[in-house]
C-alpha atoms as a PDB file:
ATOM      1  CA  UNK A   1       0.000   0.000   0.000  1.00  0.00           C
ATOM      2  CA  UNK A   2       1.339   3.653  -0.811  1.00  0.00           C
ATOM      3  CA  UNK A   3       3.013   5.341   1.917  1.00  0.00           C
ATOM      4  CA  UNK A   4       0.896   8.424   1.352  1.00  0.00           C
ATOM      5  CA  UNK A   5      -2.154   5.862   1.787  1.00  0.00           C
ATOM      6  CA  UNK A   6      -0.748   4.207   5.276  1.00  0.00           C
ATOM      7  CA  UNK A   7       0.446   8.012   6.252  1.00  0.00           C
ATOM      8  CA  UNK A   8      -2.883   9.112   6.055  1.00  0.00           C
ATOM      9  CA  UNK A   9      -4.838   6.157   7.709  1.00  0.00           C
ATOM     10  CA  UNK A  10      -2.475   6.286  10.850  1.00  0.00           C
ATOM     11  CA  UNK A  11      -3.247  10.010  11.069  1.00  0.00           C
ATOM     12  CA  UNK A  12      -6.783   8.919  11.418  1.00  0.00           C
ATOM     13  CA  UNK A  13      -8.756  10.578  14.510  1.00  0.00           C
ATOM     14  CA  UNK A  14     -10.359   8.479  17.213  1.00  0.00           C
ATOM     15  CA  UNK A  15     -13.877   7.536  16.154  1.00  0.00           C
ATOM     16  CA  UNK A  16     -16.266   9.988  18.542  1.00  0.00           C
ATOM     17  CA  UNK A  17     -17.692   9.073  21.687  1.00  0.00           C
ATOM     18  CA  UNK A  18     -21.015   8.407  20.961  1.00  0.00           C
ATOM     19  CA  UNK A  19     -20.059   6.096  18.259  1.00  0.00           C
ATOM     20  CA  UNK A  20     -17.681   4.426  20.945  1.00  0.00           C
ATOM     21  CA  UNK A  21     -20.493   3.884  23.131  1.00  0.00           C
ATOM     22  CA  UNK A  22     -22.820   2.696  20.364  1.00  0.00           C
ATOM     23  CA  UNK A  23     -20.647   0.161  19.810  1.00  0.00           C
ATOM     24  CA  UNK A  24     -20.359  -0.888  23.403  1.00  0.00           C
ATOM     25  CA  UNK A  25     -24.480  -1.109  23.864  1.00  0.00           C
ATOM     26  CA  UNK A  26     -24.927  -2.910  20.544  1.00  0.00           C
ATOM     27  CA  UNK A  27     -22.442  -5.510  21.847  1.00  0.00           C
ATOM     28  CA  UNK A  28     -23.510  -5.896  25.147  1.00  0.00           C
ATOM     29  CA  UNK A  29     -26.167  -8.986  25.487  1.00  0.00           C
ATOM     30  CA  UNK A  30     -27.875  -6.913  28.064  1.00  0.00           C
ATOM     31  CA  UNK A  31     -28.521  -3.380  26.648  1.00  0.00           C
ATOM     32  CA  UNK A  32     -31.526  -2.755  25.899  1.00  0.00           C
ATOM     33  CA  UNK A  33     -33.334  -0.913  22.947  1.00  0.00           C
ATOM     34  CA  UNK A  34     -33.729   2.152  25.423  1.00  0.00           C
ATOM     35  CA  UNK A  35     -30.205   1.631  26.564  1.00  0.00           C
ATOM     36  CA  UNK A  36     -28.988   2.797  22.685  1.00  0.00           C
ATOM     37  CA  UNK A  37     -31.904   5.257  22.152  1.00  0.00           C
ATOM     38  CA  UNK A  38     -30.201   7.125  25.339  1.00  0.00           C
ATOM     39  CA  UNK A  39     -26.881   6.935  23.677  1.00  0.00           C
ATOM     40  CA  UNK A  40     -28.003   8.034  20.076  1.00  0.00           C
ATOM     41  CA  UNK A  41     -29.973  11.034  21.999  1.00  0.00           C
ATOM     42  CA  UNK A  42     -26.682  12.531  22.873  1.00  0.00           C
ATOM     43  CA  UNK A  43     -24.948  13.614  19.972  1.00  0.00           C
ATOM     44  CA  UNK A  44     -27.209  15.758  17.614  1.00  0.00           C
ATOM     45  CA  UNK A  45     -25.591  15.170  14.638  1.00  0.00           C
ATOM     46  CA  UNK A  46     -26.219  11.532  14.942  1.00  0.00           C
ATOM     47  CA  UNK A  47     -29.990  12.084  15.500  1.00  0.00           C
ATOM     48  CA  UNK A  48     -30.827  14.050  12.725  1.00  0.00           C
ATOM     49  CA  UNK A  49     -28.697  11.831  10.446  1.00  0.00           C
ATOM     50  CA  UNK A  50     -30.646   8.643  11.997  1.00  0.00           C
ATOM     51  CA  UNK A  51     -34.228  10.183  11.271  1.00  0.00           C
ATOM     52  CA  UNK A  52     -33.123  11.389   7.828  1.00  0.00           C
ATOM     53  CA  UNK A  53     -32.420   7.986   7.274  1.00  0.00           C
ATOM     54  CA  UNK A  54     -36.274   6.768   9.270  1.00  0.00           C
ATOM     55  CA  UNK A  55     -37.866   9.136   7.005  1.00  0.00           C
ATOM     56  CA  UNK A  56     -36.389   8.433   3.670  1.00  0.00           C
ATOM     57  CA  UNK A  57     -38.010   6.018   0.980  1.00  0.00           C
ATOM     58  CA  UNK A  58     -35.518   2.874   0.988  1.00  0.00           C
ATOM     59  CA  UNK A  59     -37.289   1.981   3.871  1.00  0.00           C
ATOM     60  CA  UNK A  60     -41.044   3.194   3.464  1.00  0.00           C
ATOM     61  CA  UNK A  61     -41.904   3.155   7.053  1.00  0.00           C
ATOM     62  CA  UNK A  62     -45.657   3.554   7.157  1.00  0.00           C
ATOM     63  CA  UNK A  63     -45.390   6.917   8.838  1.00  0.00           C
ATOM     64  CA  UNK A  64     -43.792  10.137   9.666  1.00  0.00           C
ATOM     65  CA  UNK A  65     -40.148   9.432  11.647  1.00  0.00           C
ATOM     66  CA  UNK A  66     -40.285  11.916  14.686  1.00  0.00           C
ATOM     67  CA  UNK A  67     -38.035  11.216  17.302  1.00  0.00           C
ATOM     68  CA  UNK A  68     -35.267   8.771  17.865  1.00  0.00           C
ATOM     69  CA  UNK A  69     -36.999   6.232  20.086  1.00  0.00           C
ATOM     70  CA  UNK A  70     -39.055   6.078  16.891  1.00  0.00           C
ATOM     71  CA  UNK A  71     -36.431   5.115  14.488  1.00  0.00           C
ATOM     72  CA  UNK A  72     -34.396   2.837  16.791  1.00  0.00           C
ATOM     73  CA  UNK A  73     -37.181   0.486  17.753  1.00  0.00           C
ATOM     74  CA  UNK A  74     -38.396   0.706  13.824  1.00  0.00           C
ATOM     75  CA  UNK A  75     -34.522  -0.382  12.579  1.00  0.00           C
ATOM     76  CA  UNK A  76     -33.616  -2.035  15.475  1.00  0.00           C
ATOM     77  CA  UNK A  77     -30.212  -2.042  17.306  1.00  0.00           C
ATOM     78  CA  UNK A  78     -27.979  -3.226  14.559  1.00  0.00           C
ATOM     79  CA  UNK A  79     -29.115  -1.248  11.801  1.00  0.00           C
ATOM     80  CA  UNK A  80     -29.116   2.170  13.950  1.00  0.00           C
ATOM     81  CA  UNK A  81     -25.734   1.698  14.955  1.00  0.00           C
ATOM     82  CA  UNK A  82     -24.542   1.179  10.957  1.00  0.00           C
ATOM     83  CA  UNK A  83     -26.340   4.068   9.896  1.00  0.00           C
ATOM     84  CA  UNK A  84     -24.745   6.330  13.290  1.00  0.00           C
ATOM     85  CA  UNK A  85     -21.707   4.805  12.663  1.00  0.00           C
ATOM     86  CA  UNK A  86     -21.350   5.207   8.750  1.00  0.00           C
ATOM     87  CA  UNK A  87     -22.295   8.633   8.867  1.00  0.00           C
ATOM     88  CA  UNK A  88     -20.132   9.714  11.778  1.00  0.00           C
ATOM     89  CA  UNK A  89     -17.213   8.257   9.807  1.00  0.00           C
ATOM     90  CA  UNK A  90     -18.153  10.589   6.552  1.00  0.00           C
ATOM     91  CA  UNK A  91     -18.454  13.158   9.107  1.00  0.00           C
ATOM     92  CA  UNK A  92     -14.724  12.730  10.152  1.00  0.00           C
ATOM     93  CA  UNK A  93     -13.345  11.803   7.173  1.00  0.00           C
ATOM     94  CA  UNK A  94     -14.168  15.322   5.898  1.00  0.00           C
ATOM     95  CA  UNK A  95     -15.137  14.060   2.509  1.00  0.00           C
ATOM     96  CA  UNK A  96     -14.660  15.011  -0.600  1.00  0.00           C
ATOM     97  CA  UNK A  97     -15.462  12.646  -4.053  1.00  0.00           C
ATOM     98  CA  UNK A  98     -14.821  15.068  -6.656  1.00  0.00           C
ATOM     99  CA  UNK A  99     -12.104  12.760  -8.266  1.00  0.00           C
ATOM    100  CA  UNK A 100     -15.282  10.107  -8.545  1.00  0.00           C
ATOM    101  CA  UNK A 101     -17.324  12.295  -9.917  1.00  0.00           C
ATOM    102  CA  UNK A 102     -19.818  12.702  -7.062  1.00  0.00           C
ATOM    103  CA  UNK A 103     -20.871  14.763  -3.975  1.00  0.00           C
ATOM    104  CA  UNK A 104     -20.664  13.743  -0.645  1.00  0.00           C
ATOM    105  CA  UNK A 105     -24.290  14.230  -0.115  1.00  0.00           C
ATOM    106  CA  UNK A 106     -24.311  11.364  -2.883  1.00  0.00           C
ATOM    107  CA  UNK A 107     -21.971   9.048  -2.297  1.00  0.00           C
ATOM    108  CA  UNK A 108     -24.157   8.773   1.106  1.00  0.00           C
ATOM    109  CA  UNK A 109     -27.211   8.327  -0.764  1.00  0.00           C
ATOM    110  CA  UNK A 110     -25.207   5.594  -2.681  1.00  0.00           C
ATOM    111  CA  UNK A 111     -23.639   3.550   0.516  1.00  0.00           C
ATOM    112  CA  UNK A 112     -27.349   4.232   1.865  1.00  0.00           C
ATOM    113  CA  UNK A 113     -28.601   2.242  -1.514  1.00  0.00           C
ATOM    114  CA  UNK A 114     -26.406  -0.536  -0.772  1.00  0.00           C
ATOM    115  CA  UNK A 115     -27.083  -1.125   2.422  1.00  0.00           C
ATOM    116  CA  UNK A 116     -30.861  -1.102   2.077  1.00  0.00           C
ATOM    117  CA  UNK A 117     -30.358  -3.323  -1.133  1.00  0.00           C
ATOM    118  CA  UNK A 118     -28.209  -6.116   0.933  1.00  0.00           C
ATOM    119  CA  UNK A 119     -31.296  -6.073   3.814  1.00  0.00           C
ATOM    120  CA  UNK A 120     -33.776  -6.115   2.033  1.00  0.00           C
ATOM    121  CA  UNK A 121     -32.144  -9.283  -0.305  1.00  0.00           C
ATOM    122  CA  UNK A 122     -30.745 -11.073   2.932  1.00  0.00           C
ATOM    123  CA  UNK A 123     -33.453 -10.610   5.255  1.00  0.00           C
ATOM    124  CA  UNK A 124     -35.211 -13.449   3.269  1.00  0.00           C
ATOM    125  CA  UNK A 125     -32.158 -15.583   3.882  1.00  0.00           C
ATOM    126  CA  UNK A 126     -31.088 -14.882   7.269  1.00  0.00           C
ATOM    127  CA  UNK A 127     -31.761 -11.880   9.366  1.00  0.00           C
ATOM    128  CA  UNK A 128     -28.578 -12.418  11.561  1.00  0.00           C
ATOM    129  CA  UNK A 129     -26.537 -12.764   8.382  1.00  0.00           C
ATOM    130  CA  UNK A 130     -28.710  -9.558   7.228  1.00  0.00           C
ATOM    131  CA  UNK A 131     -27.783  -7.264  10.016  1.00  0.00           C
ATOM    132  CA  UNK A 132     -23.759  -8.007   9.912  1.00  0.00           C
ATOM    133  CA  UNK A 133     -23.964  -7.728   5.509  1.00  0.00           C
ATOM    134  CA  UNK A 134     -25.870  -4.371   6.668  1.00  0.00           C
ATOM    135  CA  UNK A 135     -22.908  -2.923   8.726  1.00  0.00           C
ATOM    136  CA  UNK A 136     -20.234  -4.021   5.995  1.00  0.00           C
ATOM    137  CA  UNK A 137     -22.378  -2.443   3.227  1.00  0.00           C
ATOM    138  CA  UNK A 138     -23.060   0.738   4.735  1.00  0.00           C
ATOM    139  CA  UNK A 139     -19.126   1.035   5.233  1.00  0.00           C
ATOM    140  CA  UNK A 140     -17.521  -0.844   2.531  1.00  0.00           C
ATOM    141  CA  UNK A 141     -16.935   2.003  -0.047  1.00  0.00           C
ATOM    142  CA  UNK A 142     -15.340   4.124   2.946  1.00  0.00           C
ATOM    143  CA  UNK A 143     -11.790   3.659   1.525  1.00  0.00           C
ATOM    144  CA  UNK A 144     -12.688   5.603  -1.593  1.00  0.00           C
ATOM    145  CA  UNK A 145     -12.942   8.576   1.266  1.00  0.00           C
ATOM    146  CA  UNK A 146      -8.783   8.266   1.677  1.00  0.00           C
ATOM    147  CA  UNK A 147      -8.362   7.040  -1.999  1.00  0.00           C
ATOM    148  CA  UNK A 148     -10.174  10.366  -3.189  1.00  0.00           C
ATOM    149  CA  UNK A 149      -7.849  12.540  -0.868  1.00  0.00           C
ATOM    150  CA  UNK A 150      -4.722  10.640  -2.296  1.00  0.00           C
ATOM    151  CA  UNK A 151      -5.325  11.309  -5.573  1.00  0.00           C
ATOM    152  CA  UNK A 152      -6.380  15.568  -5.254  1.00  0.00           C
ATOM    153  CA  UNK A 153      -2.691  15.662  -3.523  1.00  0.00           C
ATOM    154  CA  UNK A 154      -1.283  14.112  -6.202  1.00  0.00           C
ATOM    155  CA  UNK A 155      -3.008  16.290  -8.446  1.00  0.00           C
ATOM    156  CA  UNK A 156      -4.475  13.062 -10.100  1.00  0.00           C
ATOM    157  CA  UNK A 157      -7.998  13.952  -9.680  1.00  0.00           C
ATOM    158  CA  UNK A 158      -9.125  15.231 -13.654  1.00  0.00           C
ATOM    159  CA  UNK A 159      -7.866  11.924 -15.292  1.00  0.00           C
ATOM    160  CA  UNK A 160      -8.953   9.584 -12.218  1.00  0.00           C
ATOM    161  CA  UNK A 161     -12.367  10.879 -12.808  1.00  0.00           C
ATOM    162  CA  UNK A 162     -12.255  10.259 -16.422  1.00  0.00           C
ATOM    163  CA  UNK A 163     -11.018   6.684 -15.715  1.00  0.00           C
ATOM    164  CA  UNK A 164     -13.886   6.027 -13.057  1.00  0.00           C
ATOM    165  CA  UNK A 165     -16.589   7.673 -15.347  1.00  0.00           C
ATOM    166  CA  UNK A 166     -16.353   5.494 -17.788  1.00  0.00           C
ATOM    167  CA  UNK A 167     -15.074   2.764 -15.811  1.00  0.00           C
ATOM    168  CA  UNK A 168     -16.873  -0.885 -15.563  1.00  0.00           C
ATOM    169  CA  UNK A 169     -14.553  -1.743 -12.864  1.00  0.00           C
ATOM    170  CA  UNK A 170     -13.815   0.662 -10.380  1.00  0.00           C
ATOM    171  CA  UNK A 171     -11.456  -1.464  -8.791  1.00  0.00           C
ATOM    172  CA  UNK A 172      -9.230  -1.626 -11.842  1.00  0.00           C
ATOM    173  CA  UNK A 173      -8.934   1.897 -11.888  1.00  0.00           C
ATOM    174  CA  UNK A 174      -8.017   2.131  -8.492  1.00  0.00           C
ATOM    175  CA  UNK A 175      -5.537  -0.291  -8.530  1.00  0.00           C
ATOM    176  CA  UNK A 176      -3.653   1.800 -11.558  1.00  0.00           C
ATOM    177  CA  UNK A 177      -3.299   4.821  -9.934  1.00  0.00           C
ATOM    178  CA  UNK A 178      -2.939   3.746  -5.777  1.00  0.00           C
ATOM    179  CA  UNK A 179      -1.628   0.251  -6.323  1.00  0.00           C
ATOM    180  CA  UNK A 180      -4.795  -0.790  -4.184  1.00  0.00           C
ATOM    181  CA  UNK A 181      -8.538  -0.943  -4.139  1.00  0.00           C
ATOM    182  CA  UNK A 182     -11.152   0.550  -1.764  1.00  0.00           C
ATOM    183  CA  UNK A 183     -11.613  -3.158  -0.303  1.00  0.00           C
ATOM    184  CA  UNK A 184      -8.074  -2.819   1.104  1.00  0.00           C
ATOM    185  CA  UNK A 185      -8.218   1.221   2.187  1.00  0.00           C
ATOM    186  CA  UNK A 186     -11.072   0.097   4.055  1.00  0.00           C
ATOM    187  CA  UNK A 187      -9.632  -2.764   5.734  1.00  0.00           C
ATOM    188  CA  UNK A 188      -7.048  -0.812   6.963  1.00  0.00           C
ATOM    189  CA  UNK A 189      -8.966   2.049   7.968  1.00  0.00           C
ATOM    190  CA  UNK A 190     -11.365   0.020   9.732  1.00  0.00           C
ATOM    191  CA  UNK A 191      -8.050  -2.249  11.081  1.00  0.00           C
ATOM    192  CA  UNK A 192      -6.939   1.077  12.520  1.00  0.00           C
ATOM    193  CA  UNK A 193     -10.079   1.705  14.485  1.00  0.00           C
ATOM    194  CA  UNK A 194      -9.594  -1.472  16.234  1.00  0.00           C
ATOM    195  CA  UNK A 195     -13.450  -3.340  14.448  1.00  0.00           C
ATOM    196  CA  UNK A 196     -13.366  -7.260  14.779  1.00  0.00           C
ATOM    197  CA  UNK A 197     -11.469  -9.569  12.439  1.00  0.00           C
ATOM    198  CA  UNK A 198     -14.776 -10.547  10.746  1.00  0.00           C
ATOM    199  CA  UNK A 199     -16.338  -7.579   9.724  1.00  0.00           C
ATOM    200  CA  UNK A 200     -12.646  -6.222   8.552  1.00  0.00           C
ATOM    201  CA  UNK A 201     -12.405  -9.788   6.037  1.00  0.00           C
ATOM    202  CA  UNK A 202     -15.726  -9.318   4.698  1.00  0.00           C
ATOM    203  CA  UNK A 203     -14.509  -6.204   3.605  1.00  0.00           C
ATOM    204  CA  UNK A 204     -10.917  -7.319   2.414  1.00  0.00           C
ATOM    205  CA  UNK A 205     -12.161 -10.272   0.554  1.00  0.00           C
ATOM    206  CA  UNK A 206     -14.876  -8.624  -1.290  1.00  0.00           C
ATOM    207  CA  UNK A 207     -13.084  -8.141  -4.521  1.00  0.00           C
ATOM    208  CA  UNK A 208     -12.362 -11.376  -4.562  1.00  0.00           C
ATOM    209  CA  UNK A 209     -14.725 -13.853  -2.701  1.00  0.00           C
ATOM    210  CA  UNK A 210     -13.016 -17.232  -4.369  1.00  0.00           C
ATOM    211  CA  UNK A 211     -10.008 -16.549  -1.927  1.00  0.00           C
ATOM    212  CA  UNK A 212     -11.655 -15.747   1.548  1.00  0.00           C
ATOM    213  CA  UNK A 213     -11.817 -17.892   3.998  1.00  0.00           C
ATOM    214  CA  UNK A 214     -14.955 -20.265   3.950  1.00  0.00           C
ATOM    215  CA  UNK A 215     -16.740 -18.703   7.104  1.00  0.00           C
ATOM    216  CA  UNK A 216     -16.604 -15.086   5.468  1.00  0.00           C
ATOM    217  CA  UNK A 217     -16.570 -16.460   1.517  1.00  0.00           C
ATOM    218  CA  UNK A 218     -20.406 -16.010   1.738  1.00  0.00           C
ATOM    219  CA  UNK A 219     -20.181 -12.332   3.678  1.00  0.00           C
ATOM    220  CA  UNK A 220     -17.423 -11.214   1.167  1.00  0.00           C
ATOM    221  CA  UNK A 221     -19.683 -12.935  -1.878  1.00  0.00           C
ATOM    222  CA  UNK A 222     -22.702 -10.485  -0.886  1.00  0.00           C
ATOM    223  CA  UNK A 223     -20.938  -7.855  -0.756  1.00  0.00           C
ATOM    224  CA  UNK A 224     -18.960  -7.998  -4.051  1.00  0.00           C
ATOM    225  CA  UNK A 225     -22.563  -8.721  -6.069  1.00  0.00           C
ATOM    226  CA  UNK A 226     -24.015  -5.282  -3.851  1.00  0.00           C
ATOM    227  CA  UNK A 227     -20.892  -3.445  -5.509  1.00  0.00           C
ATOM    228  CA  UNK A 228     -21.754  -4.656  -8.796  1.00  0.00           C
ATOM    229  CA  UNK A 229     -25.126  -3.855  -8.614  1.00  0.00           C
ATOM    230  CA  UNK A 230     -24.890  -0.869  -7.438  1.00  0.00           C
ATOM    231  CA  UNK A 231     -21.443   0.810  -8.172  1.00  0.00           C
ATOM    232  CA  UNK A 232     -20.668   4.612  -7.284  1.00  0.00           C
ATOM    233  CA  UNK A 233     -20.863   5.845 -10.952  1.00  0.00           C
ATOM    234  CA  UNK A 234     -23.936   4.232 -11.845  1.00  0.00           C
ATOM    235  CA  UNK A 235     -25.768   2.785  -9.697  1.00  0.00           C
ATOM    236  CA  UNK A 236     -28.508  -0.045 -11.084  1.00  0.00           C
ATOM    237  CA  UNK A 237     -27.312   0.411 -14.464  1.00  0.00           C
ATOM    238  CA  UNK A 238     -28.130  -2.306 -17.095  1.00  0.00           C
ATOM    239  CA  UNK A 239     -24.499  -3.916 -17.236  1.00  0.00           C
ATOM    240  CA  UNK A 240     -23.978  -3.754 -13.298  1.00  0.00           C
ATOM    241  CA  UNK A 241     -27.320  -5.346 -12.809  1.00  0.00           C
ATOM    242  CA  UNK A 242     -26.739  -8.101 -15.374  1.00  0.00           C
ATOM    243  CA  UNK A 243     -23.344  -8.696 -14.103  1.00  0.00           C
ATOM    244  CA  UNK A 244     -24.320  -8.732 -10.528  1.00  0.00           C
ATOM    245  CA  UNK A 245     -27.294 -10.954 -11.411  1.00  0.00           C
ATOM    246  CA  UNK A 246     -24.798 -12.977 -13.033  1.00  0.00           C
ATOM    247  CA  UNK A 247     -22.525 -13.313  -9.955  1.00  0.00           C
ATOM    248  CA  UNK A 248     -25.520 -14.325  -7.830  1.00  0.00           C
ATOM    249  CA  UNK A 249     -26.562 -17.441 -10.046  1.00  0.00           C
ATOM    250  CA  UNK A 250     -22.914 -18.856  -9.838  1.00  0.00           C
ATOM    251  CA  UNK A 251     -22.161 -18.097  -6.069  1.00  0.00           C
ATOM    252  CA  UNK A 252     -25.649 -20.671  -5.989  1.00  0.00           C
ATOM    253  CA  UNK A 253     -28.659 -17.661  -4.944  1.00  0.00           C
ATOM    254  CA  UNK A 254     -31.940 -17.881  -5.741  1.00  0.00           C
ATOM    255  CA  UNK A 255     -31.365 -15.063  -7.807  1.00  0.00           C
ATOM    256  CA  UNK A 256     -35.357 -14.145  -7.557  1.00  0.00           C
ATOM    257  CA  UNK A 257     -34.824 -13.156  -4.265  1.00  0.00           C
ATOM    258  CA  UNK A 258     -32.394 -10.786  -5.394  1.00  0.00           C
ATOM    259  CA  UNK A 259     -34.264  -9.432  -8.572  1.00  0.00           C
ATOM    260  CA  UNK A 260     -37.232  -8.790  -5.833  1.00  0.00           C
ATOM    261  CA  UNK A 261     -35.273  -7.074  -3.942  1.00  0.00           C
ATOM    262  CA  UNK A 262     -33.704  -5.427  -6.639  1.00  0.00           C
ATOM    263  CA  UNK A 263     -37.126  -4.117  -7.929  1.00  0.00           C
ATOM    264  CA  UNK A 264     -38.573  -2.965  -4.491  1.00  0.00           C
ATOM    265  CA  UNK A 265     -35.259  -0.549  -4.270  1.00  0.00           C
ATOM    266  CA  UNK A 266     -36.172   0.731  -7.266  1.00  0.00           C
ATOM    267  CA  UNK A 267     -39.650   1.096  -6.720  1.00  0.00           C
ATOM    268  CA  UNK A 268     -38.787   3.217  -3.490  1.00  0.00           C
ATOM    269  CA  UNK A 269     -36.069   5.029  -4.996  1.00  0.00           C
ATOM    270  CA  UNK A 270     -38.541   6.021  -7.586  1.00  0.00           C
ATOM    271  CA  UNK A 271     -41.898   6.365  -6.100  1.00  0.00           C
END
C-alpha cells in the first residue's frame, strides 16, 4: 500500500464518543433498545442523520419518523448503529469525491442504496446474516474517502475521474493509480479503528470472494454482487445489474430473491 495511503490512515482521529459507546451497547447482550436510544440522543448530529435515514423512501416506514426512540425500535439495534456509525465516519473523514465524480451528499445516498439493497435481499435468507452484511455495506466504499484525498494531492484527480466515469470496474482503476482498491483502504482504515477480524475480512475479501476464507466467503460474496449492482458511478445500471445478477446465479442464490429485492429498491427510490 502507498506510503501516502498508510500516512494518512495512521493520522486517522479516534472515532467519537457516541459512536464508541454505540458500539459498546450494541455488543452488550444486556442493553436494551432504550439503553442505545439514550446513547443516540446525545450527539445531535447523529440524531438528525438517523431520522433522515427513518424518514427516507428505501425503507417506506408507514409513517412520519419523529423522534429517535421512533427510528431505533423501527430499525432495530444493529441497523441504527450502521447508519450512526457510517455517517459519523463521513463526518470525520471530511469528505470530498470530486475525483469520482460525485458529492458527498451522494456518495451517502449511494452507501445508503447498498445497504438497504443487501437487507432487504438477505433478510429473506437470514436476518442475523442480514444485520452483519448491513454494517459491511453501509461502510464498505469508505476507503474511496482516503483514496479520493490521495489522488487531489497528487493532483491526479481530472484523469482519475475520467477513468472512473467510464469505468466498468472501479477497482481496476483504483488499482492503476494507488496500487490498491477501496476493499483494502477500508480494511485498513477500519483495522486502525480497532473493528473485529470478521467484519474487517468481509470487507478485504470482497473483490475477490473465491479466496476468503470459507466462514466469510459467503459475507465477502454479498458484498462484491451489492458493488456490482450498485457501483458509485452508476448505480442499477443495465451492465452492473446483469453482471451482478450474473454473480448471484454462480455463487448458488436464488437469484429471484435478489431481482425482488432489486425491484422494491427501485420502486422506493422512484416512487
Amino acid at each position: 500500500m502507498k506510503n501516502s495511503i498508510v500516512n494518512s490512515i495512521k493520522s486517522l482521529p479516534p472515532l467519537p464518543k457516541t459512536v464508541i459507546d454505540m458500539q459498546r451497547v450494541c455488543n452488550d447482550p444486556n442493553s436494551s433498545i432504550q439503553d442505545l436510544v439514550k446513547t443516540v440522543e446525545t450527539d445531535p448530529m447523529i440524531v438528525a442523520n438517523l431520522l433522515k435515514a427513518a424518514n427516507s423512501p428505501l425503507y417506506s416506514f408507514r409513517r412520519e419518523i419523529l423522534n429517535v426512540a421512533q427510528a431505533v425500535s423501527l430499525f432495530g439495534m444493529s441497523m441504527t448503529r450502521s447508519i450512526g456509525l457510517g455517517n459519523s465516519v463521513r463526518k470525520l473523514l471530511n469528505v470530498d469525491m470530486e475525483p469520482y465524480g460525485i458529492s458527498s451528499d451522494r456518495f451517502a445516498e449511494i452507501s445508503s442504496m447498498q445497504a438497504a439493497l443487501v437487507h432487504e435481499w438477505y433478510s429473506k435468507i437470514d436476518r442475523v446474516k442480514a444485520d452483519k452484511l448491513f454494517l459491511a455495506t453501509f461502510l464498505q466504499e469508505t476507503g474511496k474517502i482516503i483514496i479520493a484525498s490521495d489522488v487531489i494531492q497528487e493532483d491526479l484527480a481530472t484523469n482519475f475521474k475520467a477513468d472512473i466515469i467510464s469505468a466498468i470496474d472501479i477497482a481496476s482503476v483504483e488499482r492503476s493509480y494507488i496500487q490498491e482498491t477501496t476493499a483494502a483502504v477500508t480494511a485498513a482504515i477500519f483495522t486502525h479503528w480497532n473493528f473485529d477480524k470478521e467484519f474487517i475480512d468481509m470487507i478485504q475479501y470482497s473483490d475477490s470472494p473465491s479466496s476468503a476464507p470459507e466462514e466469510i466467503r459467503e459475507y465477502a460474496t454479498a458484498l462484491n454482487i451489492i458493488k456490482t449492482i450498485i457501483p458509485i458511478n452508476n448505480p442499477f445500471g443495465e451492465h452492473g445489474l446483469a453482471f451482478g445478477l450474473k454473480k448471484a446465479e454462480e455463487a448458488g442464490y436464488d437469484t429471484a430473491k435478489l431481482q425482488g429485492a432489486i425491484n422494491s429498491i427501485l420502486e422506493k427510490i422512484n416512487a
